[in-house]
Protein backbone atom coordinates (compact mmCIF):
# COMPACT_ATOMS: atom_id res chain seq x y z
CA UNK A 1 130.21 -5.64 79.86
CA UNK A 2 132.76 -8.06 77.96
CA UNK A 3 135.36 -6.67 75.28
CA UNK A 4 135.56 -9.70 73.39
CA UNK A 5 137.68 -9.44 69.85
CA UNK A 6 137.11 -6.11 69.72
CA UNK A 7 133.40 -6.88 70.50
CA UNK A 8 131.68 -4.80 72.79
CA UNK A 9 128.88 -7.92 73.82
CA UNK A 10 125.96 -7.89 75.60
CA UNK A 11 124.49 -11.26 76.32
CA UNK A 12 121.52 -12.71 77.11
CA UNK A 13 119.92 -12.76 80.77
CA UNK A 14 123.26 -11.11 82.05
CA UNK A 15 123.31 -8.22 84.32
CA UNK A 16 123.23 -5.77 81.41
CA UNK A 17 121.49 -7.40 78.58
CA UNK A 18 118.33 -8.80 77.52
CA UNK A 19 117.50 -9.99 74.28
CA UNK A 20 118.54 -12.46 71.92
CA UNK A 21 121.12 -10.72 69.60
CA UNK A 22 122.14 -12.26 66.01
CA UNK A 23 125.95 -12.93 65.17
CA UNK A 24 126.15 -10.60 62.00
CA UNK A 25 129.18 -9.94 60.70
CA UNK A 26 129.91 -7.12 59.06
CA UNK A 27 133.40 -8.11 56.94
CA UNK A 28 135.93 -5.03 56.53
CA UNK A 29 134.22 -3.70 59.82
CA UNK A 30 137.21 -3.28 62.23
CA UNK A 31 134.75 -3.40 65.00
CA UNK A 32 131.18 -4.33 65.51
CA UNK A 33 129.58 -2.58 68.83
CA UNK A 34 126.24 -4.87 70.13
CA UNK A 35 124.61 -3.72 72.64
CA UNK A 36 120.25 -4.58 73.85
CA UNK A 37 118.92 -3.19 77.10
CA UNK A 38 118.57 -5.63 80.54
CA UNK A 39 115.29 -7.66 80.72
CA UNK A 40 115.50 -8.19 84.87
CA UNK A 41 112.79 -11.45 84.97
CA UNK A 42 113.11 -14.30 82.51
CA UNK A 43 110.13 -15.55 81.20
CA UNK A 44 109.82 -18.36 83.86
CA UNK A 45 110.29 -15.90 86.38
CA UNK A 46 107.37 -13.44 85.07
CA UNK A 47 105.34 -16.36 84.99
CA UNK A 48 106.16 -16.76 88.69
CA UNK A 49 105.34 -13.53 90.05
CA UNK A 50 102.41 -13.39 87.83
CA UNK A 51 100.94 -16.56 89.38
CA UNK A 52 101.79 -15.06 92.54
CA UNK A 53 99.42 -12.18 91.86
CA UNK A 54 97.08 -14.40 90.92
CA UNK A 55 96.16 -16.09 93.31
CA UNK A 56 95.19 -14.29 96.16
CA UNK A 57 93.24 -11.73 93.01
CA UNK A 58 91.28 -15.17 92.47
CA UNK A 59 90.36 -15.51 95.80
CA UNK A 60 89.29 -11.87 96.60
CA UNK A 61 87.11 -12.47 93.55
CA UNK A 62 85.33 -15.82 94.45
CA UNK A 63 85.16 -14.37 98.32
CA UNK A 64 83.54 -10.69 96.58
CA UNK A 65 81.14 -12.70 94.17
CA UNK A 66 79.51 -15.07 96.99
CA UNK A 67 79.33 -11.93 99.13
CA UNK A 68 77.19 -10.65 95.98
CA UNK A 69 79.93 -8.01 95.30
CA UNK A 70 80.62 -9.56 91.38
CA UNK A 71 80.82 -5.90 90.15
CA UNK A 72 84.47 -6.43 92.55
CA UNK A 73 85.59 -9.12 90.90
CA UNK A 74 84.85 -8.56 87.55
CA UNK A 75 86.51 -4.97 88.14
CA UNK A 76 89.31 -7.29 89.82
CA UNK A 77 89.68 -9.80 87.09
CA UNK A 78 89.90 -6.76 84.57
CA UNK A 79 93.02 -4.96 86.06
CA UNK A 80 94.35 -8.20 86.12
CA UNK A 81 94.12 -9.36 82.96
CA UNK A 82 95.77 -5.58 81.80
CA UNK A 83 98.80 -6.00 84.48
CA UNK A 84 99.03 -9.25 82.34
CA UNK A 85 99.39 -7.02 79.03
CA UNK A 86 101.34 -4.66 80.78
CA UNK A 87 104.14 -6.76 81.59
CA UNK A 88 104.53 -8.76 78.88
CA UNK A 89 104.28 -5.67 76.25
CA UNK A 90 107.08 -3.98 78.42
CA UNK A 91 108.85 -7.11 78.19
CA UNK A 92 108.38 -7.08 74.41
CA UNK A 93 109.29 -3.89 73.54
CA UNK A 94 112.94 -4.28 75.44
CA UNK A 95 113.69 -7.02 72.89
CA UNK A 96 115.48 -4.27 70.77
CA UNK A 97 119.70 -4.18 69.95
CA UNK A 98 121.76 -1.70 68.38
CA UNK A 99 124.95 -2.36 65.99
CA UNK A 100 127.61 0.35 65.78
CA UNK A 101 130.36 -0.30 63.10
CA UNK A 102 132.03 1.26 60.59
CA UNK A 103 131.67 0.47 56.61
CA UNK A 104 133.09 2.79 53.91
CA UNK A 105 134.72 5.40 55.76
CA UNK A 106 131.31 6.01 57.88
CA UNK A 107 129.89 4.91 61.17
CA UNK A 108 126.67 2.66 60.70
CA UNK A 109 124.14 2.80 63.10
CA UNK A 110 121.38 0.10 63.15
CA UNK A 111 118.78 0.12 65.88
CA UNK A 112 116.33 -2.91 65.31
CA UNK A 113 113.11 -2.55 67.06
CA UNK A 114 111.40 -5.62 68.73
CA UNK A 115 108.73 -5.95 65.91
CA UNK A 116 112.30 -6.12 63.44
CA UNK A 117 112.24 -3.01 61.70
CA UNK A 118 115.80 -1.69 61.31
CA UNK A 119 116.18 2.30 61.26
CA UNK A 120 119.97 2.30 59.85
CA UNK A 121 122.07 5.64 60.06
CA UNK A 122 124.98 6.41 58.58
CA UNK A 123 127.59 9.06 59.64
CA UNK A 124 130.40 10.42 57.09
CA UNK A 125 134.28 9.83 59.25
CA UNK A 126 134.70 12.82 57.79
CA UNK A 127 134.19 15.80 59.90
CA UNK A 128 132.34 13.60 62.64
CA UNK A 129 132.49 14.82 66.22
CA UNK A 130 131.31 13.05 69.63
CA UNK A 131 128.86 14.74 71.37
CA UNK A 132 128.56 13.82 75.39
CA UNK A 133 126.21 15.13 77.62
CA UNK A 134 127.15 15.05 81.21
CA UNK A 135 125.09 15.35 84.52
CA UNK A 136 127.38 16.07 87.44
CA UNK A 137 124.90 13.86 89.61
CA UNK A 138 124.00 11.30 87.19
CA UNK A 139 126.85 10.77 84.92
CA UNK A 140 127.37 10.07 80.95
CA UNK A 141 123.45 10.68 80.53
CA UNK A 142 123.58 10.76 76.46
CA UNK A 143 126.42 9.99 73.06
CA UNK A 144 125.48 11.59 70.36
CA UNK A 145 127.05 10.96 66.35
CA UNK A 146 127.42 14.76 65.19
CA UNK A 147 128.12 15.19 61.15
CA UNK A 148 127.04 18.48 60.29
CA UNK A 149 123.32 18.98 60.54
CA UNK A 150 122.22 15.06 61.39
CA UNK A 151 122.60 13.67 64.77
CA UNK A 152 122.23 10.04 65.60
CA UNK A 153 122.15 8.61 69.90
CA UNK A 154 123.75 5.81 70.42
CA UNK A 155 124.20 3.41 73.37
CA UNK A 156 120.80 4.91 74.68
CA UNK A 157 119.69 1.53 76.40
CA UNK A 158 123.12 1.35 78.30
CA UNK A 159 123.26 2.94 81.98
CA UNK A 160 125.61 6.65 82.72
CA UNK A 161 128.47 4.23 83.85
CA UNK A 162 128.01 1.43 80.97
CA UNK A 163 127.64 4.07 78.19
CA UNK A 164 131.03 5.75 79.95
CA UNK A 165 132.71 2.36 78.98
CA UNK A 166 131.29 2.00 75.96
CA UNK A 167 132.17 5.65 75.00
CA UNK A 168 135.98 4.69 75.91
CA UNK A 169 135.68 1.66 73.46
CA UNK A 170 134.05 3.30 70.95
CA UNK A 171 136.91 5.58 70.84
CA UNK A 172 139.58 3.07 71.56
CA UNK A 173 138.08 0.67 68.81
CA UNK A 174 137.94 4.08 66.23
CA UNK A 175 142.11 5.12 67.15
CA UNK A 176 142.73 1.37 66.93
CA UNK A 177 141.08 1.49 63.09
CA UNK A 178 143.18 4.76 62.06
CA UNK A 179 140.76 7.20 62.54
CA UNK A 180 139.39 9.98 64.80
CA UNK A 181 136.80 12.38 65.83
CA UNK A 182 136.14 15.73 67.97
CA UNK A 183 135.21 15.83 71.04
CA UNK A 184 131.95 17.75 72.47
CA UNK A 185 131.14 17.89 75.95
CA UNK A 186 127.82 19.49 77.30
CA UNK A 187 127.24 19.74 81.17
CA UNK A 188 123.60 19.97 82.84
CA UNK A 189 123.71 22.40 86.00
CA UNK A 190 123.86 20.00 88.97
CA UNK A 191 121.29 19.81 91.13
CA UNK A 192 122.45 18.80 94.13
CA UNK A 193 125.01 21.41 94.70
CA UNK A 194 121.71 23.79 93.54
CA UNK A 195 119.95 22.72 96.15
CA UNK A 196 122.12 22.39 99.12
CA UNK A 197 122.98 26.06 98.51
CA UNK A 198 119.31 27.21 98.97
């Protein structure tokens, strides 16, 4: 992760990023928080791996259907084709982003699916508290925006040690803007120590 101008970035086809995120500026905003989840394999390398597959699946099919197996390789061409869907839905479906910034004394939250609908929250300054919920094995495992009754997650496509640092700039960027928050802190039971003591 990059702290650029008071940017937390996440670019494209970096270690922790994955889709194509639009410059929007949000003037008055003292901060604008972008952050889209990590799409491993490009499109030329999908393509790659796919043909891999491929190719040897075309064979065992021509080899089954001379042998008189074609039930085989129609059965084989089938999964195929799905493993096709498959990856490229998944693949899809990660080309999501989240803005966090703040706008009239309240944190926006805008989480744009792939397909481009926008579900926008907004949480009142006022009375806001942090809500993190900690695994002793795992880490930072959730952020939540707490204003009363509503609750909003944020940074849910970051890992436990990226959402740590983004929880730390978050906070940093908020001070930095004049204003503040309380602080929650939930723990899960650790496992680990559960089960070496059995």
């Amino acid at each position: 992760m990059s702290n650029v101008r008071n940017l937390l970035s996440v670019e494209p086809h970096r270690r922790v990023t994955s889709s194509e995120v639009p410059d929007t500026n949000h003037d008055g905003s003292p901060f604008n928080f972008h952050i889209a989840p990590n799409i491993a394999m490009g499109p030329a390398s999908t393509s790659t791996i796919l043909a891999a597959f491929a190719v040897p699946v075309t064979g065992l099919a021509i080899m089954a259907a001379m042998l008189g197996y074609w039930p085989v390789s129609l059965f084989g061409g089938f999964w195929f084709a799905v493993l096709v869907m498959a990856v490229f839905r998944s693949q899809q479906s990660l080309k999501r982003y989240e803005q966090i910034f703040l706008e009239d004394n309240a944190i926006v939250v805008e989480q744009t699916a792939h397909d481009g609908r926008t579900r926008r929250s907004c949480v009142p300054l006022h009375g806001l508290r942090l809500e993190s919920f900690i695994d002793p094995d795992y880490g930072l495992l959730r952020l939540t925006l707490l204003h009363r009754s509503s609750r909003v997650d944020i940074a849910s496509d970051l890992s436990p040690h990226e959402r740590s640092s983004f929880r730390t700039a978050f906070v940093s960027a908020l001070d930095a803007a004049g204003h503040s928050m309380q602080f929650v802190t939930l723990y899960a039971s650790p496992l680990v120590a559960a089960e070496s003591s059995n």
